[in-house]
Protein backbone atom coordinates (compact mmCIF):
# COMPACT_ATOMS: atom_id res chain seq x y z
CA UNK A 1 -11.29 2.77 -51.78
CA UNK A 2 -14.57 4.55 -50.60
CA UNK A 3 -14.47 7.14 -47.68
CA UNK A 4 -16.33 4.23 -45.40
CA UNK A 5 -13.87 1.71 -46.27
CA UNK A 6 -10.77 3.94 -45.63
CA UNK A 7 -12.71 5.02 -41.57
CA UNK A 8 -12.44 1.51 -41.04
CA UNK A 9 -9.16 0.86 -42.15
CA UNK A 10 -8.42 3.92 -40.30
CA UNK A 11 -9.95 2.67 -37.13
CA UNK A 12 -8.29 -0.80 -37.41
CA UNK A 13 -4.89 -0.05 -37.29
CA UNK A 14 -5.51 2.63 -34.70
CA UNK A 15 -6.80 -0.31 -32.72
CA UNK A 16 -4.07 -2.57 -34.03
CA UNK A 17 -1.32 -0.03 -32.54
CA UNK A 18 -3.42 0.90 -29.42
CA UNK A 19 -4.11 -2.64 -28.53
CA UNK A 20 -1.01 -4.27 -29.39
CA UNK A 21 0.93 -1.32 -27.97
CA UNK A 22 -0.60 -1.79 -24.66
CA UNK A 23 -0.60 -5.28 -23.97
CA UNK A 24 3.38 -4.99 -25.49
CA UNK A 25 4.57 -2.62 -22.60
CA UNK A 26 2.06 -3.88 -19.57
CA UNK A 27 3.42 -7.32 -20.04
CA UNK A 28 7.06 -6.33 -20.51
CA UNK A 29 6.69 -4.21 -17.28
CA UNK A 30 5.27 -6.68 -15.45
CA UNK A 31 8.03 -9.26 -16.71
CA UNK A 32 10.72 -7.50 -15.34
CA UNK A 33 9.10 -7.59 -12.26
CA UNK A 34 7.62 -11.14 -12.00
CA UNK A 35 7.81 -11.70 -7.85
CA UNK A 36 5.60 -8.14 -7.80
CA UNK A 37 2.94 -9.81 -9.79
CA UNK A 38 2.59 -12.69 -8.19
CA UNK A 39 2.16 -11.06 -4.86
CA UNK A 40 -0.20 -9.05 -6.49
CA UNK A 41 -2.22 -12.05 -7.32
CA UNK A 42 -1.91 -13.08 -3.52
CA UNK A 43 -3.04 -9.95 -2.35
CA UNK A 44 -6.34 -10.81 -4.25
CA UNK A 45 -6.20 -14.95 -3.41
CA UNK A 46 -6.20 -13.24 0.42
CA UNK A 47 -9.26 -11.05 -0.39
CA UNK A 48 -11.08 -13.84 -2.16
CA UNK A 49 -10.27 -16.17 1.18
CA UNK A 50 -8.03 -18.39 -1.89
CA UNK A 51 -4.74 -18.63 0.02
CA UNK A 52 -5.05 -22.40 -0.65
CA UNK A 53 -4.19 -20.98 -4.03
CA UNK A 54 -0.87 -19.48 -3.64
CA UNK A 55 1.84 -22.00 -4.70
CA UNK A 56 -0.31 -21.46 -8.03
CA UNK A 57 0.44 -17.38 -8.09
CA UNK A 58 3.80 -17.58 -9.48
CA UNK A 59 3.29 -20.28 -12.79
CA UNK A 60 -0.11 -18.17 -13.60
CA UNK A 61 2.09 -14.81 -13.50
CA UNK A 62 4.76 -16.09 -15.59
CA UNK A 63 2.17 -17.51 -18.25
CA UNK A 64 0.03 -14.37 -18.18
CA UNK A 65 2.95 -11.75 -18.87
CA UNK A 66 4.52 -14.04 -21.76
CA UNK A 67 1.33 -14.13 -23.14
CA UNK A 68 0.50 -10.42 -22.67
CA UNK A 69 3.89 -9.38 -24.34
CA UNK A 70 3.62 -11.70 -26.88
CA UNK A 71 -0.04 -11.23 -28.03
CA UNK A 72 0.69 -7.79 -28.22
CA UNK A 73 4.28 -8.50 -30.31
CA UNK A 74 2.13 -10.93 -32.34
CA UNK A 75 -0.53 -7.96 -33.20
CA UNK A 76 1.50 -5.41 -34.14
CA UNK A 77 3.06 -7.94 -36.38
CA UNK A 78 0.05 -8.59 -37.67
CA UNK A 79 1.52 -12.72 -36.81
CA UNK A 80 -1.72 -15.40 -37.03
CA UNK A 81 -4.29 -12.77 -36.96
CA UNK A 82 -7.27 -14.45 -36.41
CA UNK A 83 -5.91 -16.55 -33.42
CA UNK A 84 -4.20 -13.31 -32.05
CA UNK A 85 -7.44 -11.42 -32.05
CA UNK A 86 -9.34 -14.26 -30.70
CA UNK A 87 -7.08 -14.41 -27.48
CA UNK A 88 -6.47 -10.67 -26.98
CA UNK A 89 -10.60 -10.41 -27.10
CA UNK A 90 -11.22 -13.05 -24.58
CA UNK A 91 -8.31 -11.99 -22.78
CA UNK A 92 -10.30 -8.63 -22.28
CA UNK A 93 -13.71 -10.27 -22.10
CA UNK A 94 -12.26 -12.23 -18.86
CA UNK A 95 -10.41 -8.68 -17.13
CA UNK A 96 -12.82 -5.96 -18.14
CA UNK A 97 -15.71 -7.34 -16.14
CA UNK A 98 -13.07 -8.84 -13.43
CA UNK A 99 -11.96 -4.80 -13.08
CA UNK A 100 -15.37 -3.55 -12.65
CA UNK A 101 -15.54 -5.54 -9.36
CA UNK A 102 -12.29 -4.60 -8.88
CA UNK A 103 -13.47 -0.91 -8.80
CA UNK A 104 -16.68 -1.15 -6.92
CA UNK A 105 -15.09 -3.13 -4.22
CA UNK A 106 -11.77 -2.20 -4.30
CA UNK A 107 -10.06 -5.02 -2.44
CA UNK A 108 -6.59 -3.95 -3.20
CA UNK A 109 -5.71 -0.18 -3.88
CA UNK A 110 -4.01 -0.92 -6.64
CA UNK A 111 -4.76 -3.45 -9.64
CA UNK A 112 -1.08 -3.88 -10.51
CA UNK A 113 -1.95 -4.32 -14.56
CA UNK A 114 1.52 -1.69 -15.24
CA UNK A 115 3.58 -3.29 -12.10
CA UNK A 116 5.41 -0.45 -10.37
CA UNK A 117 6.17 1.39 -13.48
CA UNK A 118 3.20 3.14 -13.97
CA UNK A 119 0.50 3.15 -11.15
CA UNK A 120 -3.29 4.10 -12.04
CA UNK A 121 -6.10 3.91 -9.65
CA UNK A 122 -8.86 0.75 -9.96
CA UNK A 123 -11.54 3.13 -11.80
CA UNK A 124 -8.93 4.40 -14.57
CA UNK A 125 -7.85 0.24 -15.00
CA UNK A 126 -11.39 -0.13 -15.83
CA UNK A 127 -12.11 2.72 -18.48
CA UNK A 128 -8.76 1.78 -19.76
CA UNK A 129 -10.21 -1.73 -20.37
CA UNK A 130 -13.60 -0.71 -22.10
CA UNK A 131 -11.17 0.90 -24.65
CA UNK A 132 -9.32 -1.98 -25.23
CA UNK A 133 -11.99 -4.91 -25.11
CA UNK A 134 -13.70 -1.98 -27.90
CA UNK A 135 -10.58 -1.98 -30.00
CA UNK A 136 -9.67 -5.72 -29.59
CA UNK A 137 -13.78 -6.27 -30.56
CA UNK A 138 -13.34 -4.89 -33.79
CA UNK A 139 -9.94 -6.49 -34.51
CA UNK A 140 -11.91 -9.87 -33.97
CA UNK A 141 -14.67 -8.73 -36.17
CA UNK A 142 -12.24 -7.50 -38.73
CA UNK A 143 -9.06 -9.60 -38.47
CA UNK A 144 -8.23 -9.71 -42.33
CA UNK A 145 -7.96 -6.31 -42.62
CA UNK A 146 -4.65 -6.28 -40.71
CA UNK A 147 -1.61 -5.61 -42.17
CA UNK A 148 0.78 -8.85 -42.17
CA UNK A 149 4.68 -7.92 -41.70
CA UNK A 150 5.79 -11.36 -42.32
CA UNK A 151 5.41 -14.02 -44.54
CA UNK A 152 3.31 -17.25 -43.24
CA UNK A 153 6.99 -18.84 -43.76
CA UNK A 154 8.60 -16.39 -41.65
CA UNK A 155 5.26 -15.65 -39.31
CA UNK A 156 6.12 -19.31 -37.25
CA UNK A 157 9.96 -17.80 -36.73
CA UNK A 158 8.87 -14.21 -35.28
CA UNK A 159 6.31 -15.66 -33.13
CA UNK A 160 8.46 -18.55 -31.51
CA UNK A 161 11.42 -15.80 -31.21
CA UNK A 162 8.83 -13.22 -29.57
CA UNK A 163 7.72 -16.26 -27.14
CA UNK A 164 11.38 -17.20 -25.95
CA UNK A 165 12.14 -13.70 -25.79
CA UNK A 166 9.44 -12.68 -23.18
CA UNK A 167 10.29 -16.00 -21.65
CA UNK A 168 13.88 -15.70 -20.78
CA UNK A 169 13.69 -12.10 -19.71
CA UNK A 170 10.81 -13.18 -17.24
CA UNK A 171 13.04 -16.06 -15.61
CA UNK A 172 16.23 -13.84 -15.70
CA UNK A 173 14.56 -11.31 -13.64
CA UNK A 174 12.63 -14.07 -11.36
CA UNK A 175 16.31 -15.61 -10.82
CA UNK A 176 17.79 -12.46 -10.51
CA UNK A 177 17.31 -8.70 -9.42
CA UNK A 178 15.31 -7.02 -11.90
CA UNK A 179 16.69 -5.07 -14.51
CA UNK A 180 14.54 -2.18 -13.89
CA UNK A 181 13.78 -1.21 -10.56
CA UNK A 182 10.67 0.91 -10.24
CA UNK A 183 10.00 0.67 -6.39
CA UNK A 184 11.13 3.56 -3.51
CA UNK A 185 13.76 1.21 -2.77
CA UNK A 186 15.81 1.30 -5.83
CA UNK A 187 19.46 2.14 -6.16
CA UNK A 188 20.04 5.62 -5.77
CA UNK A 189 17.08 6.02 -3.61
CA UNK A 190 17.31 7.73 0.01
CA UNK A 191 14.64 6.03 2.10
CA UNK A 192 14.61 8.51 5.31
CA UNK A 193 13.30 11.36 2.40
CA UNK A 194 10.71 8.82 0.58
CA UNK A 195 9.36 8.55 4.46
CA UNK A 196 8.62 11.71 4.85
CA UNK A 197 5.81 14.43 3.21
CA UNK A 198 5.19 18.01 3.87
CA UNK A 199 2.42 18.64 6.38
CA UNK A 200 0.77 21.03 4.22
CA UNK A 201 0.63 18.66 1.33
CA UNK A 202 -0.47 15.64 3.64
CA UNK A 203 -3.89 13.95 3.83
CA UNK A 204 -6.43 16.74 6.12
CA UNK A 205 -7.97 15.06 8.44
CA UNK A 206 -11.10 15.70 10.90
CA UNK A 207 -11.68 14.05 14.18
CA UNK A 208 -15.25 13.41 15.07
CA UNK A 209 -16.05 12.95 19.23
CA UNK A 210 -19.33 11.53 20.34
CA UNK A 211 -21.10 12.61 23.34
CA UNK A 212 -24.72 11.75 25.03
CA UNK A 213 -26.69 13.65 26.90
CA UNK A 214 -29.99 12.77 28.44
CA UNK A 215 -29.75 9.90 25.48
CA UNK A 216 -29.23 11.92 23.09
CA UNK A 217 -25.88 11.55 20.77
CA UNK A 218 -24.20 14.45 19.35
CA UNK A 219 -21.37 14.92 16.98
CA UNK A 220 -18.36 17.28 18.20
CA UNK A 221 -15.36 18.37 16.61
CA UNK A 222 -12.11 19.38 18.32
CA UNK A 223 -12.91 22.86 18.73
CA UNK A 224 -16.13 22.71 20.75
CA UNK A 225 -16.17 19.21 21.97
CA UNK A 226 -17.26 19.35 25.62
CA UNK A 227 -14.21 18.09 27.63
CA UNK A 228 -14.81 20.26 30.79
CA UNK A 229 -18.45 19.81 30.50
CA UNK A 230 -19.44 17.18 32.88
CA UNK A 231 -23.43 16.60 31.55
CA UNK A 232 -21.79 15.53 28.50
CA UNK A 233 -20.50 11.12 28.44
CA UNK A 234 -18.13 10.73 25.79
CA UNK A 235 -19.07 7.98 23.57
CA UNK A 236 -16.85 7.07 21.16
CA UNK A 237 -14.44 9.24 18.33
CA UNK A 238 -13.42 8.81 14.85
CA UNK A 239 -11.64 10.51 12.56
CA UNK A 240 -12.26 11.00 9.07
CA UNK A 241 -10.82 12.36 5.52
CA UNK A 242 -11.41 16.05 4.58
CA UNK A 243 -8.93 15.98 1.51
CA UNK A 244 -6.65 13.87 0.23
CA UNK A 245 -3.41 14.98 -0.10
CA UNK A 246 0.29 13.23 -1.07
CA UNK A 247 1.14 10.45 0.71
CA UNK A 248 5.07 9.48 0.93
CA UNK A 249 6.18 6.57 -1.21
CA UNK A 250 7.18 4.51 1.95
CA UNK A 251 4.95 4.44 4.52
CA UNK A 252 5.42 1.18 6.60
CA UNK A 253 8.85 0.53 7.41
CA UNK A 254 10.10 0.10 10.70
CA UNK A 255 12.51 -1.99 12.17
CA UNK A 256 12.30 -3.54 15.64
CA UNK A 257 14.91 -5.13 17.14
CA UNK A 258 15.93 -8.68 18.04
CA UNK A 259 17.81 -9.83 20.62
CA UNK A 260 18.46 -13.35 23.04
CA UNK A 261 17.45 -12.68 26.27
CA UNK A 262 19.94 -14.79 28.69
CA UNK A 263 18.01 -14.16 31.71
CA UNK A 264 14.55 -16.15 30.07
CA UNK A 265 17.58 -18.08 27.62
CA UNK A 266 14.75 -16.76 24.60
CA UNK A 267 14.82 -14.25 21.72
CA UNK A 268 12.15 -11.13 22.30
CA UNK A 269 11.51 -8.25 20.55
CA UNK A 270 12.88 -5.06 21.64
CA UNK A 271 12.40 -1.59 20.96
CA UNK A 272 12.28 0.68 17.31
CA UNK A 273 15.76 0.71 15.87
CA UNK A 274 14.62 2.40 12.60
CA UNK A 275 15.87 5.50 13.27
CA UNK A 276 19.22 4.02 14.45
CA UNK A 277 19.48 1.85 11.08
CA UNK A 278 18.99 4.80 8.46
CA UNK A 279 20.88 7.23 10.20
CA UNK A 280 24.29 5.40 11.40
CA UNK A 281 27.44 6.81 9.65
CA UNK A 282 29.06 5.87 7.34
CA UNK A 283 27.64 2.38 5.50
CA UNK A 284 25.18 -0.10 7.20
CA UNK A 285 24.93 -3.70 5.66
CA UNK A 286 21.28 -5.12 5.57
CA UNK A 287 20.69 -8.55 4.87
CA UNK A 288 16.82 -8.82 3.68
CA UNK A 289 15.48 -12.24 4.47
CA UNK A 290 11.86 -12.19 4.55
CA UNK A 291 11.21 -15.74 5.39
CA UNK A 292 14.16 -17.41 7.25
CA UNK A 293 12.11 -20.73 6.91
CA UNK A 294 11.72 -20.49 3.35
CA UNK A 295 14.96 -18.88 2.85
CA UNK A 296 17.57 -20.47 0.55
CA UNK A 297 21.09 -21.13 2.68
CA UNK A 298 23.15 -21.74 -0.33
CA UNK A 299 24.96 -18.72 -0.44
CA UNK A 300 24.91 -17.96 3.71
CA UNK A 301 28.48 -17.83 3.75
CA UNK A 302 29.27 -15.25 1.31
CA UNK A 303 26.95 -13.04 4.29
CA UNK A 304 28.75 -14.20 6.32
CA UNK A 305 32.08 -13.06 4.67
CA UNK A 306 30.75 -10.13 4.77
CA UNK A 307 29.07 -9.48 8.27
CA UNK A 308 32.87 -10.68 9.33
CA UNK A 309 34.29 -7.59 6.91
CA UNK A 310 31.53 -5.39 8.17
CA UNK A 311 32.61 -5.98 11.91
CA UNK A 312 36.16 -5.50 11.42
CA UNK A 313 35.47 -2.30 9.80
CA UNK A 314 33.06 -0.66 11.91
CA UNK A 315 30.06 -1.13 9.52
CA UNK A 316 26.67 -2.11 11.13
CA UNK A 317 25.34 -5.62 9.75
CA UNK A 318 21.87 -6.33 10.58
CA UNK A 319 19.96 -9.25 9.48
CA UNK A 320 16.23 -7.78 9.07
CA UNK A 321 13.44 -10.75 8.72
CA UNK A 322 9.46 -10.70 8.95
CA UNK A 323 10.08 -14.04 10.83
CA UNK A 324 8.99 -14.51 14.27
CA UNK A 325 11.24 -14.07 17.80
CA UNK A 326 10.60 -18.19 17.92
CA UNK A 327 11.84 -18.88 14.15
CA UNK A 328 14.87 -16.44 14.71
CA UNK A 329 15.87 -18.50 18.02
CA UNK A 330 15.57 -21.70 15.85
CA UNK A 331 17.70 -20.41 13.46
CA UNK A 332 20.39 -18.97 14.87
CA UNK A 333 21.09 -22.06 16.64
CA UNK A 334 21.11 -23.94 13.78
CA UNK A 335 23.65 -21.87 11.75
CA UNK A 336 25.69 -19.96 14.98
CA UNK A 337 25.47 -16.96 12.34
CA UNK A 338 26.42 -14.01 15.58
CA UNK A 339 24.28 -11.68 13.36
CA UNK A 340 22.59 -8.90 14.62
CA UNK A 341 18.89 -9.42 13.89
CA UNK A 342 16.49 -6.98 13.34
CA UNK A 343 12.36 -7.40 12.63
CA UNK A 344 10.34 -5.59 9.55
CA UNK A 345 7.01 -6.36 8.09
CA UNK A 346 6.64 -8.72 4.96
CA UNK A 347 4.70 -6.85 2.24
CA UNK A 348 8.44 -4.08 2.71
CA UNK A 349 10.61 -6.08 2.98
CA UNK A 350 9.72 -8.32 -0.12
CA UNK A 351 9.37 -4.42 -1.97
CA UNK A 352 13.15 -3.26 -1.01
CA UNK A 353 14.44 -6.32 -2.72
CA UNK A 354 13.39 -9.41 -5.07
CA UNK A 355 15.59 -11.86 -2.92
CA UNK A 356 15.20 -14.14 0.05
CA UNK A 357 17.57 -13.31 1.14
CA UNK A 358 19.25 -10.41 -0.59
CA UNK A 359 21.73 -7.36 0.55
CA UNK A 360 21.22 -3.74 0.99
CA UNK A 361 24.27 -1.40 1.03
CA UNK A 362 22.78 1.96 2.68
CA UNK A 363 24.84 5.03 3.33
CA UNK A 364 22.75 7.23 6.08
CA UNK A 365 20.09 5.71 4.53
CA UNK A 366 20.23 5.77 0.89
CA UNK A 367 21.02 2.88 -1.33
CA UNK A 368 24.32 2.35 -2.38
CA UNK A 369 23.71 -1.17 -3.62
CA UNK A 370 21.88 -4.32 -4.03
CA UNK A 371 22.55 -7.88 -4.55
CA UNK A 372 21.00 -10.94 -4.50
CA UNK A 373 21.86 -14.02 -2.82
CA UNK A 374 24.35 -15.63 -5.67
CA UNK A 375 25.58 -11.96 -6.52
CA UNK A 376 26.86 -11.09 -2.79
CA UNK A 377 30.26 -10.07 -3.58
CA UNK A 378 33.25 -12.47 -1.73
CA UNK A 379 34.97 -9.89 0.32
CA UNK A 380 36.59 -12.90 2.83
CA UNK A 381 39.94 -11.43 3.81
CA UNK A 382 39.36 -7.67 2.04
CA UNK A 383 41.28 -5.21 4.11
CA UNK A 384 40.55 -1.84 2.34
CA UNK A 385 38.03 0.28 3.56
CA UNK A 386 34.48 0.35 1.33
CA UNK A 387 35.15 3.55 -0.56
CA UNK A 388 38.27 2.34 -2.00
CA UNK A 389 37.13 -1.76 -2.53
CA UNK A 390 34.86 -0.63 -5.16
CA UNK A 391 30.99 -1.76 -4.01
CA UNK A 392 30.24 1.65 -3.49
CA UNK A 393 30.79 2.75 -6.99
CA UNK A 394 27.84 2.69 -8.64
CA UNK A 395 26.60 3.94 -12.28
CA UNK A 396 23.79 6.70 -12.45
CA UNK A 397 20.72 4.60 -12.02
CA UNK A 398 19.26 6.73 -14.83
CA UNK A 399 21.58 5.83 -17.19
CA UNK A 400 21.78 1.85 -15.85
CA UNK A 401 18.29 1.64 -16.84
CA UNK A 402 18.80 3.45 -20.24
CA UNK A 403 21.87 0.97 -21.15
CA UNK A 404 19.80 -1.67 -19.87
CA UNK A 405 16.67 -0.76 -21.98
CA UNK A 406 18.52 0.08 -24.94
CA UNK A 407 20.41 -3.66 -24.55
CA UNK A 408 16.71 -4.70 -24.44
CA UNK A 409 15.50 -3.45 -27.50
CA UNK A 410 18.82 -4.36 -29.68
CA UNK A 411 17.95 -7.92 -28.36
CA UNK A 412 14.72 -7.90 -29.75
CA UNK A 413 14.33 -5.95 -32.81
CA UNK A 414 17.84 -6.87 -34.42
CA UNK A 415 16.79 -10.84 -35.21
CA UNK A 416 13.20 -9.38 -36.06
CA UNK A 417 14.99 -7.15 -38.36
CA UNK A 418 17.02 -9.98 -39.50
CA UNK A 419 13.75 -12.36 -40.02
CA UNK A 420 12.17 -9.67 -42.49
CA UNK A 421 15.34 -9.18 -44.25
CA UNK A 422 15.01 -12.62 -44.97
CA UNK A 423 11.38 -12.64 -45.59
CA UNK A 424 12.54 -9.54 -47.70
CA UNK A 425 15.15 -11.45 -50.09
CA UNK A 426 12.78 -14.24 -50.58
CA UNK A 427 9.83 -12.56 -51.90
């Protein structure tokens, strides 16, 4: 083999692992978090005035992170190589430009192509692309020269295991919480911290005033704008950013509360209570139901087990929906819950949990635990206090996700394994 001949073999399977690696771990990322991708598809219907489009978000994010995981799987295989490569190259003729525009226009911050797991800005998504549609380019060009792992008998196995695999863990973790939780909200987690940022490392900002004089505009900042000179007609002000600096991890939480006014016999909004909810001693229930309209009511009465364990205890038991004062009224007449309700915005409320509804154990305002809806534990009739009924013991979330990754990977390489043993005993 000639020095020329061994570059490009070189360059292949660099390409082949580079490539196949990539499109392996963005799509299992973004499978274990399938509700995050598919409002990450609405926040982009929204900017492209597509909302028509949105019962469509979830089926297209399901199908694009099987096929992600699976056409990388498939190419590191080295499984149907010339279809593989075909795909993965129009799959990265149809992003790369799609990120450009993403870049220059930058209608949401961030592109979502690694989920929560591993956030890049819109710029780095696209230089990240130009190496792959580069590397998946020459893998078209030069799709024999990849190194099969399996048999053509065997091939057909691998790639319909690799499919069902990605498939299953996608609907487990639709149906389910997620087995890896990558947002500010996750177990362990202590929200009032995530809220907050040291002034010195925070975002400088400059405020601009505008003043006229004899028609004449002039730009002011806040250490000689002319308050106290009365020549001077303000015009307007602005502020703007000198450097960027960290920004906390949660930034728009805050709960309102709800309440039924008797006097008007309707439910308004009240004052800030967020302060109130992450701060009362010692555990505070929160039922997350984004949508009460769209909400399932299957389970309701294992919450209500529970807001009925809560009060007799002492606990606080809030029901916290992005749901108007109207739909809350509507309701709570319907189902004569006597939860206390409480009002957050959508986009954080869908980001502390995967569940419509779902349930937040928080201790002074870190989480203790989540469940969703068919998980709620039945506590009807429980008489011991939380730290002794066991749903505040909870395994280092650390080494949850470690178990739960190394489960993972048993699940998936052992019957590959097994496959090219087969293969193995054949040939």
């Amino acid at each position: 083999m000639s020095s020329t001949e061994k570059t490009v073999k070189l360059l292949i399977e660099l390409s082949r692992i580079i490539v196949g690696a990539t499109f392996l771990f963005s799509g299992f990322v973004k499978a274990a978090d399938p509700l995050g991708l598919t409002y990450k598809i609405q926040d982009y219907l929204i900017e492209m005035s597509l909302t028509g489009l949105f019962p469509l978000a979830l089926p297209v994010a399901v199908i694009m992170v099987v096929a992600e995981f699976s056409l990388g799987v498939l190419l590191l295989l080295g499984i149907y190589r010339k279809w593989t490569t075909r795909m993965i190259a129009l799959f990265m003729i149809f992003f790369t430009p799609l990120t450009l525009w993403i870049a220059l226009t930058n209608p949401v911050e961030d592109c979502g192509c690694f989920g929560d797991a591993f956030i890049i800005s819109n710029w780095q998504t696209f230089f990240k692309n130009i190496i792959l549609l580069a590397g998946a380019l020459l893998l078209l060009v030069r799709w024999n020269r990849i190194t099969p792992l399996f048999s053509s008998k065997q091939a057909a196995l691998a790639a319909l295991f690799t499919v069902l695999f990605a498939l299953l863990f996608v609907l487990h973790n639709l149906y389910r919480l997620p087995l890896f939780d990558f947002r500010p909200y996750k177990i362990g987690a202590s929200i009032p911290r995530q809220m907050f940022v040291d002034p010195e490392r925070a975002d400088v900002l400059e405020t601009i005033f505008i003043y006229s004089k004899d028609g004449e505009e002039k730009e002011f900042t806040e250490e000689n704008y002319p308050w106290n000179d009365s020549t001077w007609t303000f015009v307007d002000m602005r502020t703007h950013l000198v450097k960027e600096g960290e920004k906390p991890a949660i930034e728009d939480l805050a709960f309102e509360s709800l309440y039924f006014d008797e006097s008007t016999g309707m439910w308004q909004t009240g004052g800030e209570n967020t302060d109130i909810i992450l701060s009362e001693p010692p555990y505070t229930f929160l039922m997350i139901a984004y949508s009460l309209g769209e909400m399932s009511g299957r389970h309701l009465d294992r919450f209500k087990e529970v807001s009925g364990y809560a009060e007799e205890r002492g606990y606080p038991f809030y029901l916290v929906t992005s749901s108007g004062a109207d739909v809350v009224g509507l309701w709570e007449e319907k189902h004569q819950t006597g939860f206390r309700f409480s009002h957050a915005d959508e986009r954080e409320l869908k980001t502390m949990i995967r569940s419509n509804p779902g349930l937040i154990l928080l201790k002074e305002g870190d989480v203790i635990n989540k469940w969703d809806d068919s998980r709620v534990p039945r506590i009807g009739g429980l008489n011991l206090p939380l730290e002794e009924s066991g749903l505040v013991k909870i395994n280092d979330p650390k080494t949850t996700g470690a178990f739960h990754l190394l489960i993972m990977l048993l699940l998936f390489i052992v019957p590959l394994l097994l496959l090219k043993w087969r293969d193995w005993r054949k040939q």
